[in-house]
PDB file of N, CA and C in Angstrom:
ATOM      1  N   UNK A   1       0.824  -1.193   0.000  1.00  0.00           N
ATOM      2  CA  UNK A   1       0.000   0.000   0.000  1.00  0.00           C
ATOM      3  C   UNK A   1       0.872   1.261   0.000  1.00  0.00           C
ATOM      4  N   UNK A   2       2.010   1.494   0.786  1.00  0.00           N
ATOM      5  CA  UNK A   2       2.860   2.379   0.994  1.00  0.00           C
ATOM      6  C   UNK A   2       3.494   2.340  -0.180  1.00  0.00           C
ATOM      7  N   UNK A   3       3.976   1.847  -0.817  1.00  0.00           N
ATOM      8  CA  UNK A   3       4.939   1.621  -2.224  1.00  0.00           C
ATOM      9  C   UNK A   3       4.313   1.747  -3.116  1.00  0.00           C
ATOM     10  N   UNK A   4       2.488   1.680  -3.241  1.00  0.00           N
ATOM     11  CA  UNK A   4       2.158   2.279  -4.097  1.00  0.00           C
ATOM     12  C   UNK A   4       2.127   3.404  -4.577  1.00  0.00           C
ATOM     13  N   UNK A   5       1.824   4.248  -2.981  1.00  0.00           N
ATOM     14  CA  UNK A   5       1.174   5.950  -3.098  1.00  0.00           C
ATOM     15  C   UNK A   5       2.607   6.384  -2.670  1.00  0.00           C
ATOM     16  N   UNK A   6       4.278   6.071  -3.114  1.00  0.00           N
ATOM     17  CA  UNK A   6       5.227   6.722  -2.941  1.00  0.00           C
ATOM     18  C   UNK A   6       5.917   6.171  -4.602  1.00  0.00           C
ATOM     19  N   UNK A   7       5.440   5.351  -5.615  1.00  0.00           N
ATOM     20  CA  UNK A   7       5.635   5.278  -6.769  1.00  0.00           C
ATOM     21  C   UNK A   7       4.641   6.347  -7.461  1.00  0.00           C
ATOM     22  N   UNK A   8       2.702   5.922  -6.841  1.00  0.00           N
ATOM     23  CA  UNK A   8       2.381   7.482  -7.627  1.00  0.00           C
ATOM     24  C   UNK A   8       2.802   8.962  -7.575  1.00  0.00           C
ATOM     25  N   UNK A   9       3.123   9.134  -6.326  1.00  0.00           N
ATOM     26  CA  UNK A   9       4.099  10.379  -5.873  1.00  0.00           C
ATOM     27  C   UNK A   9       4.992  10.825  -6.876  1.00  0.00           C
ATOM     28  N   UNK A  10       5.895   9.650  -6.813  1.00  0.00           N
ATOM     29  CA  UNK A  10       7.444   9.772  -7.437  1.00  0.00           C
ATOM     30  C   UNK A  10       6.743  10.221  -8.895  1.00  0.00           C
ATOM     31  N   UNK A  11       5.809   9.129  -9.699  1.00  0.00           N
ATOM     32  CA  UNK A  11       5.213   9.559 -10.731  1.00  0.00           C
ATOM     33  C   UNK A  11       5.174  10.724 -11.701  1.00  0.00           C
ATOM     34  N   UNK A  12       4.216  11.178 -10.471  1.00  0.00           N
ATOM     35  CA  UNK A  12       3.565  12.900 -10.763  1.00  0.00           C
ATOM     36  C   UNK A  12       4.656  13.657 -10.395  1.00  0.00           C
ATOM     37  N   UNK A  13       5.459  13.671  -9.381  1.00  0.00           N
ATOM     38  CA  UNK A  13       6.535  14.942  -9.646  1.00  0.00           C
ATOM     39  C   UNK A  13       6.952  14.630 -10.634  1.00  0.00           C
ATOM     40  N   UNK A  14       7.614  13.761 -11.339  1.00  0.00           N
ATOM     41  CA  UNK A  14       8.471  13.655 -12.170  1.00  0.00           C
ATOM     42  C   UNK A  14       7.456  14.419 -13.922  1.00  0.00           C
ATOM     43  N   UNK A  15       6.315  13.686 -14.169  1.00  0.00           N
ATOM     44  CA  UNK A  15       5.277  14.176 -14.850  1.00  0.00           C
ATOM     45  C   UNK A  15       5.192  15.709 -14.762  1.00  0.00           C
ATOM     46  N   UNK A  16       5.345  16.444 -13.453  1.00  0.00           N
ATOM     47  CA  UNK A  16       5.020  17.433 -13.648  1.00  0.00           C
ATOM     48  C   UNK A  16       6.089  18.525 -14.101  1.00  0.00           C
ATOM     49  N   UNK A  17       7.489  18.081 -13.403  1.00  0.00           N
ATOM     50  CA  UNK A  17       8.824  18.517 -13.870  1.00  0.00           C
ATOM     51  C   UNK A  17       9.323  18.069 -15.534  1.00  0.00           C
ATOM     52  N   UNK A  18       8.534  16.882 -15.538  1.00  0.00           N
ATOM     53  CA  UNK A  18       8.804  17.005 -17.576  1.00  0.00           C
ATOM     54  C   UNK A  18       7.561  17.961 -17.936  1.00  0.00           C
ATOM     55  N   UNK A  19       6.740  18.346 -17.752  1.00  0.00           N
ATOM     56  CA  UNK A  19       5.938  19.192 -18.198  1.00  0.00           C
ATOM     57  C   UNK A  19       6.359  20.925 -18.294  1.00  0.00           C
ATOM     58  N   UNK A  20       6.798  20.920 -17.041  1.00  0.00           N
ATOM     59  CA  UNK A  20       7.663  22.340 -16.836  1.00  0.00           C
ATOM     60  C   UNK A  20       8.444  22.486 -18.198  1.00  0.00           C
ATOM     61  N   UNK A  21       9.412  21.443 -17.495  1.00  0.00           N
ATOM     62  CA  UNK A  21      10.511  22.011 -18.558  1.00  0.00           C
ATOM     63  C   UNK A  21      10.507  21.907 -19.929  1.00  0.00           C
ATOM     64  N   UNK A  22       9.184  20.774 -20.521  1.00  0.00           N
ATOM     65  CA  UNK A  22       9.478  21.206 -22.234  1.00  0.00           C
ATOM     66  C   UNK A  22       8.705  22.262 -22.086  1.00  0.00           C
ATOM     67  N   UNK A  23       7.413  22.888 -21.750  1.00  0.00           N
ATOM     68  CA  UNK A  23       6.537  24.001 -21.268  1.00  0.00           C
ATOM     69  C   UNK A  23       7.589  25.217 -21.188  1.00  0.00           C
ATOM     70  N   UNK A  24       8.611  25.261 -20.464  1.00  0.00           N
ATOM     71  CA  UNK A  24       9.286  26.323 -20.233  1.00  0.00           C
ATOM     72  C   UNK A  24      10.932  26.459 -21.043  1.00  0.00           C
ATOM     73  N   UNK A  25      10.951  25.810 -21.825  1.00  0.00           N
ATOM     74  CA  UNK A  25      12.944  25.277 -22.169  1.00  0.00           C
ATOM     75  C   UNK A  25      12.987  26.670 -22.189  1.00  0.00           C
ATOM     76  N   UNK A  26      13.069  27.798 -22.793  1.00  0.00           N
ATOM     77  CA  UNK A  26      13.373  29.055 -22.760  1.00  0.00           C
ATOM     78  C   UNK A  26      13.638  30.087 -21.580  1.00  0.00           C
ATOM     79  N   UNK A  27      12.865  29.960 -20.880  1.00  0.00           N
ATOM     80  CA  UNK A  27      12.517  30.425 -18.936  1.00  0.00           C
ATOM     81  C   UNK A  27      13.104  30.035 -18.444  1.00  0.00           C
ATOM     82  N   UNK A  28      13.540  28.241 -18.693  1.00  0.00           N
ATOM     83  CA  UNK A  28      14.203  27.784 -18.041  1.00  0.00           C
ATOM     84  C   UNK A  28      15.734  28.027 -17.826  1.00  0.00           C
ATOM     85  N   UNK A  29      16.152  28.303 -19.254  1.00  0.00           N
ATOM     86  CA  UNK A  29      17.455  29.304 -18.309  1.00  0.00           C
ATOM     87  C   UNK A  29      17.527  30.222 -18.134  1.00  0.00           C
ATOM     88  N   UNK A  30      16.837  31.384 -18.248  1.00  0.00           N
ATOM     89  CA  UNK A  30      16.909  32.721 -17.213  1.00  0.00           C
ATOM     90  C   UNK A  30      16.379  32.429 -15.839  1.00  0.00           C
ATOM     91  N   UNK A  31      15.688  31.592 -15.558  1.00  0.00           N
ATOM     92  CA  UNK A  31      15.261  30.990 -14.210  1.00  0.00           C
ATOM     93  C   UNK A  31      16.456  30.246 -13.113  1.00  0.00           C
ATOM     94  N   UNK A  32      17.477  29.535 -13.693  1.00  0.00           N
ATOM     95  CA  UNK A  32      18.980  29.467 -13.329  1.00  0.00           C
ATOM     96  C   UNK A  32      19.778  30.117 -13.047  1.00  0.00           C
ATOM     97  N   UNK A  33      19.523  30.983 -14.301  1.00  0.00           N
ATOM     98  CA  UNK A  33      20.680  31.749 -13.894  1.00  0.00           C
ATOM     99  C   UNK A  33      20.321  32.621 -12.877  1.00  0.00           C
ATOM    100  N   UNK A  34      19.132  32.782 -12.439  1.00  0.00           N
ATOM    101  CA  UNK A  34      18.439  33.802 -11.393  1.00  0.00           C
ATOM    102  C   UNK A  34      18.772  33.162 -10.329  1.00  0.00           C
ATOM    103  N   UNK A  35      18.805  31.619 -10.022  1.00  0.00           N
ATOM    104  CA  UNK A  35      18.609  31.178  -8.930  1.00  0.00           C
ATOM    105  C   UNK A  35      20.367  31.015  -9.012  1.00  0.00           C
ATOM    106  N   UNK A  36      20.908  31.489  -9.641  1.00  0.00           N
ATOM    107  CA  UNK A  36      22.482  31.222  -9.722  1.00  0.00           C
ATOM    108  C   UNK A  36      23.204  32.142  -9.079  1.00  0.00           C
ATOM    109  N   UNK A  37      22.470  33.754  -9.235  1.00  0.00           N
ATOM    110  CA  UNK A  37      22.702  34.780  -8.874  1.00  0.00           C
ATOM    111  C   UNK A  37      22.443  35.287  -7.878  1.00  0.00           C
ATOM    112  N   UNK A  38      21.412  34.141  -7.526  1.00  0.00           N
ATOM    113  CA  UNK A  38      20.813  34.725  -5.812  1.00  0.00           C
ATOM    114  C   UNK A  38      21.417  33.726  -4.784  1.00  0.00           C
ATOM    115  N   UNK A  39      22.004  32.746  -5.121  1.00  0.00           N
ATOM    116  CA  UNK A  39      23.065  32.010  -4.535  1.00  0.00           C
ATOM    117  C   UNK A  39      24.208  32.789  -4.087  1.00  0.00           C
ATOM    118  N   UNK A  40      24.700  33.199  -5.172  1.00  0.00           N
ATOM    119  CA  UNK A  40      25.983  34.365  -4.818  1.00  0.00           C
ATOM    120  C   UNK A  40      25.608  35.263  -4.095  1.00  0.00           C
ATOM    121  N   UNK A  41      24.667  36.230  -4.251  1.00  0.00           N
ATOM    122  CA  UNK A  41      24.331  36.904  -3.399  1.00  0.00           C
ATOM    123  C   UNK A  41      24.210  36.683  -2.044  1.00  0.00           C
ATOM    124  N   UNK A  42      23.443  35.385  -1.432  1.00  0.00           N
ATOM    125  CA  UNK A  42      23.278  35.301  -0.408  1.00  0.00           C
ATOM    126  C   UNK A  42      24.450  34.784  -0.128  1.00  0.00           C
ATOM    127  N   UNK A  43      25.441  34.229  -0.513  1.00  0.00           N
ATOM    128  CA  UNK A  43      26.872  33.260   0.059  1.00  0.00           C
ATOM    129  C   UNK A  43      27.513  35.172   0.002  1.00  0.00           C
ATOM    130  N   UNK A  44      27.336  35.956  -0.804  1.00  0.00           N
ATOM    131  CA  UNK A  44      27.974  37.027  -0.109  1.00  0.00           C
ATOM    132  C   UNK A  44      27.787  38.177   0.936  1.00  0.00           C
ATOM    133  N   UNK A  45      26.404  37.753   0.988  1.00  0.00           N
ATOM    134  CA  UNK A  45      25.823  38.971   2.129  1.00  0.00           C
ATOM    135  C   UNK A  45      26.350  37.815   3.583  1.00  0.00           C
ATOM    136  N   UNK A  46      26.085  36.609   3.543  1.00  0.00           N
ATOM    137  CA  UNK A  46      26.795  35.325   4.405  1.00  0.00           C
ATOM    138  C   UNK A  46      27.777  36.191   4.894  1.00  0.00           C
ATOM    139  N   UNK A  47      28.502  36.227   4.258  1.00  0.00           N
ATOM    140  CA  UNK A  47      30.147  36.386   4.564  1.00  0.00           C
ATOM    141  C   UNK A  47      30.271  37.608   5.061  1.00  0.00           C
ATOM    142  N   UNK A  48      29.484  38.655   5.086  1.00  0.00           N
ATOM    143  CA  UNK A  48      29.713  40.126   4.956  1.00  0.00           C
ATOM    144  C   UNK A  48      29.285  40.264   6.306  1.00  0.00           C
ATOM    145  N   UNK A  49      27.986  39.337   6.668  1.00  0.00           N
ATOM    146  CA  UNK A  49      27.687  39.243   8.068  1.00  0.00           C
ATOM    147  C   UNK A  49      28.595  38.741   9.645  1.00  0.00           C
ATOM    148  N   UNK A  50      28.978  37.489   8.671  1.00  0.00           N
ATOM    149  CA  UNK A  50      30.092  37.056   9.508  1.00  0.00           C
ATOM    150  C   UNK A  50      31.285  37.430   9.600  1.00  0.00           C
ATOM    151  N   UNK A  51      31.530  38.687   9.084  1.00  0.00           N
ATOM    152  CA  UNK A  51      32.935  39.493   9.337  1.00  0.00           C
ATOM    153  C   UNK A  51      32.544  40.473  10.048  1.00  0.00           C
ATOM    154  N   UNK A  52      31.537  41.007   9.822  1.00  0.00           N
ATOM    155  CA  UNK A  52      31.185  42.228  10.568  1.00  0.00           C
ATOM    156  C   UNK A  52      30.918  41.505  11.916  1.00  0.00           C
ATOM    157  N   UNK A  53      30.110  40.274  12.684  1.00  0.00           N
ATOM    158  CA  UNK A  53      30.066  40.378  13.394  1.00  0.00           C
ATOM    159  C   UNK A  53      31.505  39.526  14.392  1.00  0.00           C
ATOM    160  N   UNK A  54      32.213  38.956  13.462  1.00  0.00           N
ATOM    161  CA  UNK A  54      33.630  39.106  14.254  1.00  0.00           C
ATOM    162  C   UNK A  54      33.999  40.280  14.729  1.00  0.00           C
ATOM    163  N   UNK A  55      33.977  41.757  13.482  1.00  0.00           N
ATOM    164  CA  UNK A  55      34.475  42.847  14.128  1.00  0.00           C
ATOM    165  C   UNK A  55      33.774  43.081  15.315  1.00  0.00           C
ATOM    166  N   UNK A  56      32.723  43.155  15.473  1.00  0.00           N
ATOM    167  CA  UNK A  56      31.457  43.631  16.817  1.00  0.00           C
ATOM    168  C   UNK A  56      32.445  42.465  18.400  1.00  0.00           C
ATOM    169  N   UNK A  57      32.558  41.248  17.930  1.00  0.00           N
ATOM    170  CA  UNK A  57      32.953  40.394  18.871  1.00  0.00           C
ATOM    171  C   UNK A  57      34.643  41.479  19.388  1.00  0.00           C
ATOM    172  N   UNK A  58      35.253  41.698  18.365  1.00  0.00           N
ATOM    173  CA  UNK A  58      36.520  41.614  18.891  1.00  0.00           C
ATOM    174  C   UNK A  58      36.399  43.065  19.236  1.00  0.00           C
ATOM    175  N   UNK A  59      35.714  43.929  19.395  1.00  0.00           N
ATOM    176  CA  UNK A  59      35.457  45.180  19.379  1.00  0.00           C
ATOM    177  C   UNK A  59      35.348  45.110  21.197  1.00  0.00           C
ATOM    178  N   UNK A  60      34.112  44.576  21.483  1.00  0.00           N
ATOM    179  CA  UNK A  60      33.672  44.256  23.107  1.00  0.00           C
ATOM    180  C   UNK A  60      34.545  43.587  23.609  1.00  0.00           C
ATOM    181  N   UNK A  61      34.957  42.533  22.904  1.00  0.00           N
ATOM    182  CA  UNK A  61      36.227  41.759  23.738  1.00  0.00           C
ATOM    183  C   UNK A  61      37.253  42.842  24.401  1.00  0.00           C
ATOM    184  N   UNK A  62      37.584  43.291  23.118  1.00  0.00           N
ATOM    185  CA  UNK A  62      39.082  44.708  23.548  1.00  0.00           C
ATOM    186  C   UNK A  62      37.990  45.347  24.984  1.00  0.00           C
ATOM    187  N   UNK A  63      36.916  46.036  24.385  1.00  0.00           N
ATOM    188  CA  UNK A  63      36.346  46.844  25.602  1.00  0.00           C
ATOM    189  C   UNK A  63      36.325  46.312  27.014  1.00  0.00           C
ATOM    190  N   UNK A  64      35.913  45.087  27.023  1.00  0.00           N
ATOM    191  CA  UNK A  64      35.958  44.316  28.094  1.00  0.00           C
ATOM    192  C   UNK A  64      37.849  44.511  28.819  1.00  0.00           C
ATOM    193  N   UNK A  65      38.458  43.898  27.702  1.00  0.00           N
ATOM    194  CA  UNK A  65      39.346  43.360  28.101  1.00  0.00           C
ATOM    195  C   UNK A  65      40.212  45.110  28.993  1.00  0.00           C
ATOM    196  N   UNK A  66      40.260  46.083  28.219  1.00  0.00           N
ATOM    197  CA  UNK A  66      40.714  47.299  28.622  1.00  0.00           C
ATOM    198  C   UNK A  66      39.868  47.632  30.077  1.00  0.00           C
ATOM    199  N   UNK A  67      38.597  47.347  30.174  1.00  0.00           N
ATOM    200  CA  UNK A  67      38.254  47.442  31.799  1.00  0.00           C
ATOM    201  C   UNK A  67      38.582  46.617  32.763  1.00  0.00           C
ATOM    202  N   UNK A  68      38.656  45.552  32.445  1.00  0.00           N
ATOM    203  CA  UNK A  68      39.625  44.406  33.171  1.00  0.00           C
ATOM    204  C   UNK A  68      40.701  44.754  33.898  1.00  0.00           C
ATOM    205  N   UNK A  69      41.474  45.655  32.940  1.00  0.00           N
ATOM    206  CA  UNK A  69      43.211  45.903  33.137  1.00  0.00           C
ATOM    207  C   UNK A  69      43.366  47.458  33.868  1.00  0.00           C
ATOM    208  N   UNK A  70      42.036  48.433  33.018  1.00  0.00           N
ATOM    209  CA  UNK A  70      42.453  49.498  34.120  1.00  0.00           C
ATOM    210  C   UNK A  70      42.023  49.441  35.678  1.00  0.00           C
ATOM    211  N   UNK A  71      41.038  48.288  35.670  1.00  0.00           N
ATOM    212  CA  UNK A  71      40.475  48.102  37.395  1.00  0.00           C
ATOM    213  C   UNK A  71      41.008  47.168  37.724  1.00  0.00           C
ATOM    214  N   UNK A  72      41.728  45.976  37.470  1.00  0.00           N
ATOM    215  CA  UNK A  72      41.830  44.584  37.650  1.00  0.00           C
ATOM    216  C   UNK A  72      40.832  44.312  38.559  1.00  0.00           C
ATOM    217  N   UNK A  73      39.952  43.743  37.883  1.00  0.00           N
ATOM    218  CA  UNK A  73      38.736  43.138  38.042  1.00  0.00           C
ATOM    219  C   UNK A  73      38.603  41.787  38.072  1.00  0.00           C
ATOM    220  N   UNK A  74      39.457  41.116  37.191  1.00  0.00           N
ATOM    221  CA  UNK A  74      39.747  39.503  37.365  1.00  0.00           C
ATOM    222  C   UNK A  74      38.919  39.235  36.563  1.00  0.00           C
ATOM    223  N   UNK A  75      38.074  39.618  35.493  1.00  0.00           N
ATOM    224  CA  UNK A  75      36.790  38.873  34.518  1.00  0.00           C
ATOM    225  C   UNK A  75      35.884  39.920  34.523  1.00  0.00           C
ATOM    226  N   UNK A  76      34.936  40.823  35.220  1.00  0.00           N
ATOM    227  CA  UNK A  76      34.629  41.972  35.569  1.00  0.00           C
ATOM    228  C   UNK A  76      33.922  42.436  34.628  1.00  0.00           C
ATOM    229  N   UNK A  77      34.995  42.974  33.820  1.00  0.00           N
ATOM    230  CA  UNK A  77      34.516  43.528  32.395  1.00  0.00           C
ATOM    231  C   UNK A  77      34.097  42.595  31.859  1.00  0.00           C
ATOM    232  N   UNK A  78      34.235  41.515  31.645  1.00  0.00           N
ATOM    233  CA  UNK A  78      33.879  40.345  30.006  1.00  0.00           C
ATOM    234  C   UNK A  78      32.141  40.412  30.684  1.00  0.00           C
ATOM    235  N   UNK A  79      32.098  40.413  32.237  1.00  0.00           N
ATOM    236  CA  UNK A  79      30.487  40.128  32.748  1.00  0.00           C
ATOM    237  C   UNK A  79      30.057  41.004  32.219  1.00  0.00           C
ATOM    238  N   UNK A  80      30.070  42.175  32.323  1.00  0.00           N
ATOM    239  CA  UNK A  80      29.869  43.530  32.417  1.00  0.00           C
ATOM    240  C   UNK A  80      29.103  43.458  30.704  1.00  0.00           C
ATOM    241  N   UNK A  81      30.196  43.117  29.662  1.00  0.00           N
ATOM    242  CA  UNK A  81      30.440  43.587  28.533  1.00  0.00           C
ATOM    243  C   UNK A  81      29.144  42.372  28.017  1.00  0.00           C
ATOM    244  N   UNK A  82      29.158  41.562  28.222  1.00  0.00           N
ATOM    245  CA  UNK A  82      28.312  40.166  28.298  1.00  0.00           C
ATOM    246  C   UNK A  82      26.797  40.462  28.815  1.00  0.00           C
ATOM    247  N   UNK A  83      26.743  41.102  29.676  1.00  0.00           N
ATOM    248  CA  UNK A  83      25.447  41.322  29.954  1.00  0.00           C
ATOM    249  C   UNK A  83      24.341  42.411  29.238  1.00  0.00           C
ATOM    250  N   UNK A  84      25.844  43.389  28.837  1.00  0.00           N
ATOM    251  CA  UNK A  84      25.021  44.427  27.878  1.00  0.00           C
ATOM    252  C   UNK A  84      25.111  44.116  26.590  1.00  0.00           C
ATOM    253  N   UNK A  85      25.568  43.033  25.868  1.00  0.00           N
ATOM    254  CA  UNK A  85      25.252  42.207  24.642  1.00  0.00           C
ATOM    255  C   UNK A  85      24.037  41.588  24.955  1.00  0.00           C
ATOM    256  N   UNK A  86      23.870  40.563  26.506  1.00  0.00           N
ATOM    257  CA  UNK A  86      22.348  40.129  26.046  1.00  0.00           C
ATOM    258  C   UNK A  86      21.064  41.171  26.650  1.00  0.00           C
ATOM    259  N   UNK A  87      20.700  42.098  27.204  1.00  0.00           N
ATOM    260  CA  UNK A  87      19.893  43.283  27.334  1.00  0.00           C
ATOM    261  C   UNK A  87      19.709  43.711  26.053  1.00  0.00           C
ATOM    262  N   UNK A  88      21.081  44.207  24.870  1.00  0.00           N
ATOM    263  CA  UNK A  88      20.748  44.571  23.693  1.00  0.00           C
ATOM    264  C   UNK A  88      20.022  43.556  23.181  1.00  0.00           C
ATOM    265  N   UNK A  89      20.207  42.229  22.618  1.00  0.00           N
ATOM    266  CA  UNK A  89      19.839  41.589  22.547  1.00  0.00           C
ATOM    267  C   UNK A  89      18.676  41.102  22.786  1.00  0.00           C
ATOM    268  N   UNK A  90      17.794  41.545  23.600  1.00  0.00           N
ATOM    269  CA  UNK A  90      16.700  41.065  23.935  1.00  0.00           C
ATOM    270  C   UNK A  90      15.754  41.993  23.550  1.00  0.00           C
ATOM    271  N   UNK A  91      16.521  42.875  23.586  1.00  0.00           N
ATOM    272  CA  UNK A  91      15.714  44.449  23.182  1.00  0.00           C
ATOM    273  C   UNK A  91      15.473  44.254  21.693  1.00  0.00           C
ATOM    274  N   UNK A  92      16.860  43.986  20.920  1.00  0.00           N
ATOM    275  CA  UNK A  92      16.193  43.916  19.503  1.00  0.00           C
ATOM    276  C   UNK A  92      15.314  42.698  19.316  1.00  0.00           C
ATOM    277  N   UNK A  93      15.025  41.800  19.912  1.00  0.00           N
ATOM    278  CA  UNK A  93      14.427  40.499  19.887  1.00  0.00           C
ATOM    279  C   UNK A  93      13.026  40.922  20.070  1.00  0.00           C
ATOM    280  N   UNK A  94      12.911  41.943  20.602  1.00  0.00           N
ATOM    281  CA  UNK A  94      11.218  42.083  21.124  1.00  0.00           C
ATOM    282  C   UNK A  94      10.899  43.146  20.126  1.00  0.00           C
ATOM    283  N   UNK A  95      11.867  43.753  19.467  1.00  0.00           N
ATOM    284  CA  UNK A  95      11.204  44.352  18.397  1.00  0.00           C
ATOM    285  C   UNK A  95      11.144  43.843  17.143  1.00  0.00           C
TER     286      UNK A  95
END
């Protein structure tokens, strides 16, 4: 029973993806190359995010780390610096 209604399945997608594509052969590659381009895009906004928020990390770290050293605090600052990352944090979360 199961192997039936996952062969008609398999079936009809396949039916419906040969239908597309002789239906569309023309669309079909500006439709690639769109989805080619928005790949890149997002693998580069990716990357753009994850550098910037290294800079943000190593930014508070230093801050932290410079209150640490002018009070010797023993950790102090990293709490300090840590707690007002998650307050921000929560703040943009609720908006």
């Amino acid at each position: 029973m199961q192997q039936s209604i996952i062969y008609f399945i398999s079936g009809l997608s396949k039916s419906i993806i040969q239908g597309f594509t002789e239906a569309q052969c023309g669309i079909g590659n500006s439709i690639e190359d769109g989805l080619e381009k928005s790949r890149k895009k997002i693998f580069i906004i990716g990357v753009a995010i994850s550098i910037v928020a290294t800079g943000f990390f190593l930014i508070f770290w230093g801050i932290a780390s410079a209150i640490d050293s002018m009070f010797v605090m023993r950790g102090l600052g990293f709490v300090l610096i840590g707690l007002l990352g998650v307050l921000i944090g929560a703040l943009v979360y609720n908006r």
